[in-house]
PDB file of N, CA and C in Angstrom:
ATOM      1  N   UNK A   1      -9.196 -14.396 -10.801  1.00  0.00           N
ATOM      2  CA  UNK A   1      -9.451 -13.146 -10.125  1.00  0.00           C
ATOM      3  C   UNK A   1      -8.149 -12.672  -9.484  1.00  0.00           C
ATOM      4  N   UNK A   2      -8.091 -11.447  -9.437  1.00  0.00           N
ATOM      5  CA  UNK A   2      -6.425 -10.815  -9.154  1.00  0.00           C
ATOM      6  C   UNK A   2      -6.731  -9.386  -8.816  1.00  0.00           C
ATOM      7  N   UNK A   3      -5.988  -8.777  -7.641  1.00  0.00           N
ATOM      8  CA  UNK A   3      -5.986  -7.639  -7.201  1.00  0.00           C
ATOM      9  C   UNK A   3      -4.595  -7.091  -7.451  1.00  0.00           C
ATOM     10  N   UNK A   4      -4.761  -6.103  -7.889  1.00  0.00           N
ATOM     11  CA  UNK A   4      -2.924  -5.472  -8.501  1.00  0.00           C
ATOM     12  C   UNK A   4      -3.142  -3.728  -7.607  1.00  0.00           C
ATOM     13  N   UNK A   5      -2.207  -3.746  -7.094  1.00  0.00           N
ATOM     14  CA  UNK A   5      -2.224  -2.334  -6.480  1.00  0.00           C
ATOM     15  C   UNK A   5      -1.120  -1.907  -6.767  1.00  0.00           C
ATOM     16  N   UNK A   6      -0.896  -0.095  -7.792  1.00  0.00           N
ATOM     17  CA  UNK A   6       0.544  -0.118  -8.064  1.00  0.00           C
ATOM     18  C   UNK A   6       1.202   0.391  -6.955  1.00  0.00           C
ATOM     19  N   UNK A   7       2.624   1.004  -7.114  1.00  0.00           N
ATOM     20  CA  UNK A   7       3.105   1.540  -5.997  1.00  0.00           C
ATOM     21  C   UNK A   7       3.126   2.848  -5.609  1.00  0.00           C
ATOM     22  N   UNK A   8       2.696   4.093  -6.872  1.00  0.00           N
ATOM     23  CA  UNK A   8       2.391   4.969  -7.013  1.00  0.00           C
ATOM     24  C   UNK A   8       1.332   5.539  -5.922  1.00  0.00           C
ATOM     25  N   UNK A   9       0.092   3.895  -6.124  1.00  0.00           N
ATOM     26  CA  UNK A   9      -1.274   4.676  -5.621  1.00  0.00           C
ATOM     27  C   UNK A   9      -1.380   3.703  -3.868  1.00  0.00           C
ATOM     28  N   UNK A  10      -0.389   3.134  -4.006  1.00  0.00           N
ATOM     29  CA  UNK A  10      -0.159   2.632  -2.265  1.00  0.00           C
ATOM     30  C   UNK A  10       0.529   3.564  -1.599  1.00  0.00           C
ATOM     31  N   UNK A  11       1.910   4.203  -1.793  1.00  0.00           N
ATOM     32  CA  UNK A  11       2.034   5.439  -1.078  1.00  0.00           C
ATOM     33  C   UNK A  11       0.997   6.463  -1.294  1.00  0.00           C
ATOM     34  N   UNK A  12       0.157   6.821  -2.039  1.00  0.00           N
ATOM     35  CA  UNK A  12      -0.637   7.759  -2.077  1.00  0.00           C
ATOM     36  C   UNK A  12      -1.696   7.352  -0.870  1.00  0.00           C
ATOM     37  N   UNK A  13      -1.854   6.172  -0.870  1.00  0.00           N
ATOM     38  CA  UNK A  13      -3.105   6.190   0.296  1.00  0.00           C
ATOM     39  C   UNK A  13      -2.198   6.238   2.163  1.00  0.00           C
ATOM     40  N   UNK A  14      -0.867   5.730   1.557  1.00  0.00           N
ATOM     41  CA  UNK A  14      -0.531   5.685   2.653  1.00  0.00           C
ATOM     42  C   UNK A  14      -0.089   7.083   3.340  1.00  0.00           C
ATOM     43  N   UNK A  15       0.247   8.174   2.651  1.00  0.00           N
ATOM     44  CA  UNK A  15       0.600   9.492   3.026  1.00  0.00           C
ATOM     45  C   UNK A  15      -1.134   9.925   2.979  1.00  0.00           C
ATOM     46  N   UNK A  16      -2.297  10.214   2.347  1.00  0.00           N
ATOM     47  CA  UNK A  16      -3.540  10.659   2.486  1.00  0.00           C
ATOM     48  C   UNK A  16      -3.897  10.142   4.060  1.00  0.00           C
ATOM     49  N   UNK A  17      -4.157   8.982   3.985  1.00  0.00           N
ATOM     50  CA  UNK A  17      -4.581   8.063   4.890  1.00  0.00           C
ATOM     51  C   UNK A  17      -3.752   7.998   6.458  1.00  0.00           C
ATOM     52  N   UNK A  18      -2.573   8.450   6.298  1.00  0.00           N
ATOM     53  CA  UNK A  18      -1.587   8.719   7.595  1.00  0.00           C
ATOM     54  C   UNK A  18      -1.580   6.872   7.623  1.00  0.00           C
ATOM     55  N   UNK A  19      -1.004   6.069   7.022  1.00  0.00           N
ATOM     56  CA  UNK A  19      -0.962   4.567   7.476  1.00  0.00           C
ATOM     57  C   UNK A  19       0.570   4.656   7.758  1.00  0.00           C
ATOM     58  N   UNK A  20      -0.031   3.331   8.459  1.00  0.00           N
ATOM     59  CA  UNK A  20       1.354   2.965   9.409  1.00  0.00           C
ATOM     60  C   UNK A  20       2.018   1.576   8.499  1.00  0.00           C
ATOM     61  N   UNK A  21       3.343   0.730   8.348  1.00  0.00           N
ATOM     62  CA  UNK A  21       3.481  -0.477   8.059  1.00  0.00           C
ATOM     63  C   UNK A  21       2.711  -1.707   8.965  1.00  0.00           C
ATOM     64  N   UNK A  22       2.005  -2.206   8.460  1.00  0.00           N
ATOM     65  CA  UNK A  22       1.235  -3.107   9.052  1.00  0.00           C
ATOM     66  C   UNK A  22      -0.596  -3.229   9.120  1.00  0.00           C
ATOM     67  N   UNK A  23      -0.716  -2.057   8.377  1.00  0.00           N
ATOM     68  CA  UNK A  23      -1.866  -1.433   8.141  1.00  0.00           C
ATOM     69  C   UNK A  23      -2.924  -2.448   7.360  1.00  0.00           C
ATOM     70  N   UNK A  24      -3.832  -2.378   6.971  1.00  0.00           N
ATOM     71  CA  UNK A  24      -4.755  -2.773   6.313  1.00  0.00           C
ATOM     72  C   UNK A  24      -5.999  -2.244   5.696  1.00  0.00           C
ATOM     73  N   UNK A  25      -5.906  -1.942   4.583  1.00  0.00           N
ATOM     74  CA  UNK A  25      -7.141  -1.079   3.580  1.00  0.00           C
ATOM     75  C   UNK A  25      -8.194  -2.295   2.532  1.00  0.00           C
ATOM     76  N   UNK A  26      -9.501  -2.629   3.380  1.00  0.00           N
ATOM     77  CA  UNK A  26     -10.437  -3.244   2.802  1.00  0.00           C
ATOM     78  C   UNK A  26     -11.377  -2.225   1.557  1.00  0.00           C
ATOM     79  N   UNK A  27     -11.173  -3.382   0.543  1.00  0.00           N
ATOM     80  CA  UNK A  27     -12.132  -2.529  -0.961  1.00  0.00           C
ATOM     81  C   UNK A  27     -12.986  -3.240  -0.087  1.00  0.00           C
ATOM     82  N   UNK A  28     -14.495  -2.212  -0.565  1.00  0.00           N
ATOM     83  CA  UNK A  28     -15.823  -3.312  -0.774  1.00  0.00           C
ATOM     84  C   UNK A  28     -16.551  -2.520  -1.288  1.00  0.00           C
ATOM     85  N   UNK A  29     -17.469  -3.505  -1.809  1.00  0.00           N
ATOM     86  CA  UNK A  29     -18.419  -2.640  -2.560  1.00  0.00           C
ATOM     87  C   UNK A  29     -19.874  -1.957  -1.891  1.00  0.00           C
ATOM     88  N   UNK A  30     -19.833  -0.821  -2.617  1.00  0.00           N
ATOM     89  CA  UNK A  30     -21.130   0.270  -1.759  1.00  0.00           C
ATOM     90  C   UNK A  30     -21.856   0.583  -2.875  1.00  0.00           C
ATOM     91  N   UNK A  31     -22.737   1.077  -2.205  1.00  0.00           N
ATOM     92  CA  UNK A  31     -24.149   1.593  -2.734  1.00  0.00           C
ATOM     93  C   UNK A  31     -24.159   2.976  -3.724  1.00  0.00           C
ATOM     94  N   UNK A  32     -24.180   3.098  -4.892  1.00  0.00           N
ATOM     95  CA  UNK A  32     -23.649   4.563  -5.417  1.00  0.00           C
ATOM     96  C   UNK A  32     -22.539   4.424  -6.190  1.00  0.00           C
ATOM     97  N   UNK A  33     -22.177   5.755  -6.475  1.00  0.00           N
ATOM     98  CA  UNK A  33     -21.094   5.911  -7.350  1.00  0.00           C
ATOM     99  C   UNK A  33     -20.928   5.383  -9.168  1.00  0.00           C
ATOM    100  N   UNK A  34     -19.720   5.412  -9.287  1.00  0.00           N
ATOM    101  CA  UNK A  34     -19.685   5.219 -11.278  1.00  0.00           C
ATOM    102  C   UNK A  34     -19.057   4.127 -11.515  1.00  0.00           C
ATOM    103  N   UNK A  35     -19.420   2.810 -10.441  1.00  0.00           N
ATOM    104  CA  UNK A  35     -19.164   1.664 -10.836  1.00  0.00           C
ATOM    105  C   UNK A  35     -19.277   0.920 -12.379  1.00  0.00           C
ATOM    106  N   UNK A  36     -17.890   0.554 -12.801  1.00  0.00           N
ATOM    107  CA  UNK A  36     -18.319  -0.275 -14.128  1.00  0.00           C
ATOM    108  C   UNK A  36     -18.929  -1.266 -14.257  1.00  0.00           C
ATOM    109  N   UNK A  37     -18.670  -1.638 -13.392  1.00  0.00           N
ATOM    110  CA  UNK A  37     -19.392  -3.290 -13.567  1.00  0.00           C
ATOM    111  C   UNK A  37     -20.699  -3.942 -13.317  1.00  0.00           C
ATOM    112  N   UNK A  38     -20.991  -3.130 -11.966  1.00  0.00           N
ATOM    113  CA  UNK A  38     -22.762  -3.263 -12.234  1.00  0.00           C
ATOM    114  C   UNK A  38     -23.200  -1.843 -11.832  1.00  0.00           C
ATOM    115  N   UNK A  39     -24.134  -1.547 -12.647  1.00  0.00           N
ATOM    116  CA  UNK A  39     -24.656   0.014 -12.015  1.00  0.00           C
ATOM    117  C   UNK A  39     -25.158  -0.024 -10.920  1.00  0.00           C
ATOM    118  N   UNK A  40     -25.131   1.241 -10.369  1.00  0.00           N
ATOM    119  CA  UNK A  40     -25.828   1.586  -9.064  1.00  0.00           C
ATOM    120  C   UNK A  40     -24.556   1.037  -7.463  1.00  0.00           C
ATOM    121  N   UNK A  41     -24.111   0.853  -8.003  1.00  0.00           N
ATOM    122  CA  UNK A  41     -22.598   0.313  -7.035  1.00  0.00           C
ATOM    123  C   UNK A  41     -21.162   0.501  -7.535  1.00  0.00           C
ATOM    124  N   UNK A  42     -20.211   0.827  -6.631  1.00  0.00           N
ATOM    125  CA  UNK A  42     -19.071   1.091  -7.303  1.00  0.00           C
ATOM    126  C   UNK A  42     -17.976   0.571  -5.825  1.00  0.00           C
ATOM    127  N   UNK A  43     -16.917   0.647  -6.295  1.00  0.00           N
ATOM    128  CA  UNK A  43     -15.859   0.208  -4.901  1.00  0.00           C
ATOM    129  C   UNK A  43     -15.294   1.488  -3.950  1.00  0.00           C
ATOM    130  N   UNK A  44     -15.132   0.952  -1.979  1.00  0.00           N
ATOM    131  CA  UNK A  44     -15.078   1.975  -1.708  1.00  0.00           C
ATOM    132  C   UNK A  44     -13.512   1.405  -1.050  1.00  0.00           C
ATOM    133  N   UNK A  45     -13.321   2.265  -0.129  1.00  0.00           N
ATOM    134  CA  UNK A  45     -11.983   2.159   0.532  1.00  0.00           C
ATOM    135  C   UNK A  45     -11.700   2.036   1.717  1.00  0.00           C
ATOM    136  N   UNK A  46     -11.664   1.831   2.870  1.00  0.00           N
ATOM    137  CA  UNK A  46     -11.694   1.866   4.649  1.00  0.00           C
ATOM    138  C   UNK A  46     -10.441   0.952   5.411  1.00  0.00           C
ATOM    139  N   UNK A  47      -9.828   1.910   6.380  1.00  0.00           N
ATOM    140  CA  UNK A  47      -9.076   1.027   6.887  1.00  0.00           C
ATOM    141  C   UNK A  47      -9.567   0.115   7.998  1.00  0.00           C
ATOM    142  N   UNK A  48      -9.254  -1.030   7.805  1.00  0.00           N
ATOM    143  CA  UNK A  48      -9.782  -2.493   8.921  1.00  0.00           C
ATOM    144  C   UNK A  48      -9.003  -3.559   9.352  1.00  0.00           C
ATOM    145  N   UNK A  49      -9.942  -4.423   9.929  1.00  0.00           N
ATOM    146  CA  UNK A  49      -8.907  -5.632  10.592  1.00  0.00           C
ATOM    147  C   UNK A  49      -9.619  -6.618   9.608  1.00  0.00           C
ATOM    148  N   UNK A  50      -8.400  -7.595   8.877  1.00  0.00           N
ATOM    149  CA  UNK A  50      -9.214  -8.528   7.712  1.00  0.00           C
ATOM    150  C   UNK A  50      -9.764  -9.874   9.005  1.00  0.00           C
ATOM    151  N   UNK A  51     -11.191 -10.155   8.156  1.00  0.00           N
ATOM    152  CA  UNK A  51     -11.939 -11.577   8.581  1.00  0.00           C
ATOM    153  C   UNK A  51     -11.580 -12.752   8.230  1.00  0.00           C
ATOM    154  N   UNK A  52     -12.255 -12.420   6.670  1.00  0.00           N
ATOM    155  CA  UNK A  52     -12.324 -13.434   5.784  1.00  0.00           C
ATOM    156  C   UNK A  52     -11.699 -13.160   4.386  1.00  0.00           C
ATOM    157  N   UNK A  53     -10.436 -13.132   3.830  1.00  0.00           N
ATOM    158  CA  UNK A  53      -9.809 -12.267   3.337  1.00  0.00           C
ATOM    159  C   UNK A  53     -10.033 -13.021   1.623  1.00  0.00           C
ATOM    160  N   UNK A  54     -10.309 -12.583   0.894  1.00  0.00           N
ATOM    161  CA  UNK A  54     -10.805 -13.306  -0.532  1.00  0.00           C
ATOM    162  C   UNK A  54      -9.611 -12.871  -1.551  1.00  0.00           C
ATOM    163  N   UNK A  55      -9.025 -11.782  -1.631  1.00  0.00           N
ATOM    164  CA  UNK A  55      -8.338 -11.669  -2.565  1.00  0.00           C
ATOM    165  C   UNK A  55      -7.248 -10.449  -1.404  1.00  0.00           C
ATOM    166  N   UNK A  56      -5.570 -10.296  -1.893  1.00  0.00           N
ATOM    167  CA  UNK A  56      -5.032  -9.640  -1.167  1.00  0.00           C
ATOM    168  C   UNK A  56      -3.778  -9.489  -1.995  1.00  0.00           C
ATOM    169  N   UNK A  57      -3.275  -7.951  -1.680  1.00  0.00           N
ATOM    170  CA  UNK A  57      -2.105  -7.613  -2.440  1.00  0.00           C
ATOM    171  C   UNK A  57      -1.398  -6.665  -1.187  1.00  0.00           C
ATOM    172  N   UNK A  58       0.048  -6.808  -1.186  1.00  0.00           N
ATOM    173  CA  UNK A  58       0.797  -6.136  -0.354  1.00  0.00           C
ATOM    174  C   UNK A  58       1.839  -5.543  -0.920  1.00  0.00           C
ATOM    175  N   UNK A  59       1.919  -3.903  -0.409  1.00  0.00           N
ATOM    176  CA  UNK A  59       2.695  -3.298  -1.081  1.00  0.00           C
ATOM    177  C   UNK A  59       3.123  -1.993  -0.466  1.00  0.00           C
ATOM    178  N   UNK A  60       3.723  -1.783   0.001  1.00  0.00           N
ATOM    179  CA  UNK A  60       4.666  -0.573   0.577  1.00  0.00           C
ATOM    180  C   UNK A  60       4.492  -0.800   1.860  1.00  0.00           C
ATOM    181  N   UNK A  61       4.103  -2.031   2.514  1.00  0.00           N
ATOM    182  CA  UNK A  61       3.721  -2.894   3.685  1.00  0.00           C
ATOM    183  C   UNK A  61       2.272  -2.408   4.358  1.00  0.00           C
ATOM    184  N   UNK A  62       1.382  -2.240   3.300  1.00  0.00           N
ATOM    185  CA  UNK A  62       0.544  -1.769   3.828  1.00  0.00           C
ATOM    186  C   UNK A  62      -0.829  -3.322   3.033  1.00  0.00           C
ATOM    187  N   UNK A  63      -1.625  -3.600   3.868  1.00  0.00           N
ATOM    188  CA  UNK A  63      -2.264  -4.712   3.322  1.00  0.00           C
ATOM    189  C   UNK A  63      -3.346  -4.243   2.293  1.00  0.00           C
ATOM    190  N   UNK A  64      -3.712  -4.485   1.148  1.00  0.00           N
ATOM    191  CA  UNK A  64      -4.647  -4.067   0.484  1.00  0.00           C
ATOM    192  C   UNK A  64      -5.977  -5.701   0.618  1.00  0.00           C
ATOM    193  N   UNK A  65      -6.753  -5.453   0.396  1.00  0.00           N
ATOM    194  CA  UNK A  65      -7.665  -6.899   0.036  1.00  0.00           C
ATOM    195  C   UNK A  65      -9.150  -6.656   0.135  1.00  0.00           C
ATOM    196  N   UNK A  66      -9.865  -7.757  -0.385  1.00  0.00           N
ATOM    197  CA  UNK A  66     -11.295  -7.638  -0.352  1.00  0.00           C
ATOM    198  C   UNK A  66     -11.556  -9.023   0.214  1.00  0.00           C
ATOM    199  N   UNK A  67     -12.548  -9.155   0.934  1.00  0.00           N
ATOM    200  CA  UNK A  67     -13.352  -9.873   1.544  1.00  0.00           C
ATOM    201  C   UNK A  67     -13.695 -10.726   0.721  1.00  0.00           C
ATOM    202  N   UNK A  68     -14.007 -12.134   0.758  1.00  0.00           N
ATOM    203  CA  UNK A  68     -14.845 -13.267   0.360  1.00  0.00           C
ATOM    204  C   UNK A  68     -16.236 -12.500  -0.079  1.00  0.00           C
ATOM    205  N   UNK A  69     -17.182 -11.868   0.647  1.00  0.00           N
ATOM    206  CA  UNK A  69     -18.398 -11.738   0.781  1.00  0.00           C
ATOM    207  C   UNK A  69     -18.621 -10.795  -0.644  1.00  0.00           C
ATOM    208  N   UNK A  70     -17.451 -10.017  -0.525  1.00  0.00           N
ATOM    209  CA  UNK A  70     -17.379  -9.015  -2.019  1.00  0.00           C
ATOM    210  C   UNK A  70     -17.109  -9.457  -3.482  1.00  0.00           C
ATOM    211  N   UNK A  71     -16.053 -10.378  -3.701  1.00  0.00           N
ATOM    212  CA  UNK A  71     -15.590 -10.820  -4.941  1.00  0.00           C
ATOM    213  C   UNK A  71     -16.755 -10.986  -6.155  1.00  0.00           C
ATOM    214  N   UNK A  72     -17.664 -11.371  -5.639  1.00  0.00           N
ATOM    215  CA  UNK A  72     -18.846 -11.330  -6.887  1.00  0.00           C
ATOM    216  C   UNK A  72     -18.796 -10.188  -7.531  1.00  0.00           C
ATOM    217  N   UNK A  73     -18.388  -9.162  -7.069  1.00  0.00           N
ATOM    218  CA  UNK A  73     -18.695  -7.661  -7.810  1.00  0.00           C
ATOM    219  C   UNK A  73     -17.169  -8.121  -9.123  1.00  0.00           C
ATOM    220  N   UNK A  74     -16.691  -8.382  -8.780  1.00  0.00           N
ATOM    221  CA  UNK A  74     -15.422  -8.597  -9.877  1.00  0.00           C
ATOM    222  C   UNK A  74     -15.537  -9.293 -11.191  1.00  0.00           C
ATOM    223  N   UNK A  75     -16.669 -10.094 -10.548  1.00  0.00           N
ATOM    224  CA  UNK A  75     -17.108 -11.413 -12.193  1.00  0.00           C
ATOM    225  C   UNK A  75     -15.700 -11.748 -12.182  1.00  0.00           C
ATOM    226  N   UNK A  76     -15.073 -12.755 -11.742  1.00  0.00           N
ATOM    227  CA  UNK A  76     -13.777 -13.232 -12.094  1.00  0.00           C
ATOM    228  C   UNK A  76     -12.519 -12.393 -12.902  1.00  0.00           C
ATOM    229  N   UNK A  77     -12.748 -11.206 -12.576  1.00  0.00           N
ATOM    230  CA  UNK A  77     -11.562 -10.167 -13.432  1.00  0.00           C
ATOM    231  C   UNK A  77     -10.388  -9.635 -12.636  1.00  0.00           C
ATOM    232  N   UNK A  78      -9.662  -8.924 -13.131  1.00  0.00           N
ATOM    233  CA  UNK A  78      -8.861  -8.287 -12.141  1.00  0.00           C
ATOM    234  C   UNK A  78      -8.993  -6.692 -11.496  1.00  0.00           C
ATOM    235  N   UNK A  79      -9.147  -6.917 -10.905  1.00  0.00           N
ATOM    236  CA  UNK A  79      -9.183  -5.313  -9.885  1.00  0.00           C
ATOM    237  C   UNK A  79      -7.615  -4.664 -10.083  1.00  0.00           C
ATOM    238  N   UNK A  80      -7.413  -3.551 -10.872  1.00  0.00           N
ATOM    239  CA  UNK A  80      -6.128  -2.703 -10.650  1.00  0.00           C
ATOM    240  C   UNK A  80      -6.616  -1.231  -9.983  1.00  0.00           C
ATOM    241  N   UNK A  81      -6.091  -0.881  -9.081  1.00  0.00           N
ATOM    242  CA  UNK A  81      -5.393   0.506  -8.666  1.00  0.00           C
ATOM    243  C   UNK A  81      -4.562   1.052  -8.670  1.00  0.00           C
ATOM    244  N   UNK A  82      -4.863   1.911  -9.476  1.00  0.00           N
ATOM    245  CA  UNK A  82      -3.432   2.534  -9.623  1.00  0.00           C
ATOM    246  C   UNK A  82      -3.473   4.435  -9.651  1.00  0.00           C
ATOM    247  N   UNK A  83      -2.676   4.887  -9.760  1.00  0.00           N
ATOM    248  CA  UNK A  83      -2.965   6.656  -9.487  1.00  0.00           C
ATOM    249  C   UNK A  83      -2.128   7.511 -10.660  1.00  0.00           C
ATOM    250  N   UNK A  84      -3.199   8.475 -11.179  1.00  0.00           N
ATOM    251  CA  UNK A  84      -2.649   9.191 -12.463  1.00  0.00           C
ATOM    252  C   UNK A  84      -2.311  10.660 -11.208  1.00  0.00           C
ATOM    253  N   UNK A  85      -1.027  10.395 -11.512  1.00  0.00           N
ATOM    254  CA  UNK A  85      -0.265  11.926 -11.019  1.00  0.00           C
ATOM    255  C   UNK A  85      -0.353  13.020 -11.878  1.00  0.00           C
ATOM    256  N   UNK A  86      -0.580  13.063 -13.113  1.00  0.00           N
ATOM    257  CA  UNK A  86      -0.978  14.324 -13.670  1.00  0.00           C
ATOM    258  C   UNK A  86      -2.671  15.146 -12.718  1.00  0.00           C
ATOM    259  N   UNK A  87      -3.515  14.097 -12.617  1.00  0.00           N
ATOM    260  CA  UNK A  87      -4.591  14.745 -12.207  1.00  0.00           C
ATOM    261  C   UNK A  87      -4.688  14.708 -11.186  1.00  0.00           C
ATOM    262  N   UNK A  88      -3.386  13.629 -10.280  1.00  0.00           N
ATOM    263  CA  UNK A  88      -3.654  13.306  -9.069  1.00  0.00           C
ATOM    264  C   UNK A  88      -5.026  12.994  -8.259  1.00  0.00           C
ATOM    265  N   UNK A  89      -5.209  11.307  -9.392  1.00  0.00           N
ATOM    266  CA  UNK A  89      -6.719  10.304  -8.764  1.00  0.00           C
ATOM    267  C   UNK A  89      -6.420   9.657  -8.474  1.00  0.00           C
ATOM    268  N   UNK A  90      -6.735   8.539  -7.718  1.00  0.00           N
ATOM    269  CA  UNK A  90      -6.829   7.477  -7.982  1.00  0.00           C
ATOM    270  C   UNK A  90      -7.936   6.434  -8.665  1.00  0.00           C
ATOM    271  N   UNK A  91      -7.131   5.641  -9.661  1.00  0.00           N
ATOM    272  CA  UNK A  91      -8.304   4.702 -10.449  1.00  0.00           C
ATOM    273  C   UNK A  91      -8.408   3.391  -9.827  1.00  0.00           C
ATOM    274  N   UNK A  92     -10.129   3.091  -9.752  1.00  0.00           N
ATOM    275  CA  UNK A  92      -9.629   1.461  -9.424  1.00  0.00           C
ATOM    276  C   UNK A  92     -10.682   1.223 -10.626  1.00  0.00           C
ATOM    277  N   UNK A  93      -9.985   0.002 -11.719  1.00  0.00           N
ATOM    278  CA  UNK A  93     -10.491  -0.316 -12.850  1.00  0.00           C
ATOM    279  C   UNK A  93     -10.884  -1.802 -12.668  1.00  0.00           C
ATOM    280  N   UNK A  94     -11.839  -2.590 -12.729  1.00  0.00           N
ATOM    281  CA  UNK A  94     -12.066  -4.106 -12.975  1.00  0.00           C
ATOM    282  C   UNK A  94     -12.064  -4.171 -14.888  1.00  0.00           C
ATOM    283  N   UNK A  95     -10.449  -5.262 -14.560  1.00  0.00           N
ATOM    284  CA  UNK A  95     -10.466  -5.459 -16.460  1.00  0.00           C
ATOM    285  C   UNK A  95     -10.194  -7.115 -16.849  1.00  0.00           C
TER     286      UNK A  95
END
């Protein structure tokens, strides 16, 4: 299991988001949305203070990670985020 955040879509949250270096942005999974992996759930985004930290990637000094309690949504895969500047999204893909 592996969390990849590019650098494209870490300054993007960090200029959207107004983050500071030292910051911290928890995935988890919610109720809704066009989740691939199991229907009826998809991943969301929030800035927090980590607990129990299960998977974690750092990058433009801003903390990315998901919780222990979440990783099941992954089935052992990798989580990438990354951001298409033509349409200006961001994707988060489990592959």
């Amino acid at each position: 299991m592996k969390l990849v955040v590019e650098q494209a879509a870490a300054r993007w949250y960090k200029e959207q988001m107004d983050l500071s270096d030292g910051d911290a942005l928890r995935i988890f999974v919610r109720l809704g949305g066009c989740g691939s992996v199991h229907p009826g759930l998809s991943l969301g985004i929030t800035k927090d203070t980590p607990r129990s930290v299960g998977l974690r990637h750092e990058i433009e000094g801003i903390l990315f990670y998901m919780e222990d309690d979440n990783l099941w949504y992954l089935n052992d895969k990798e989580l990438r985020i990354s951001f298409d500047e033509q349409d200006e999204e961001i994707w988060m893909k489990v592959v």
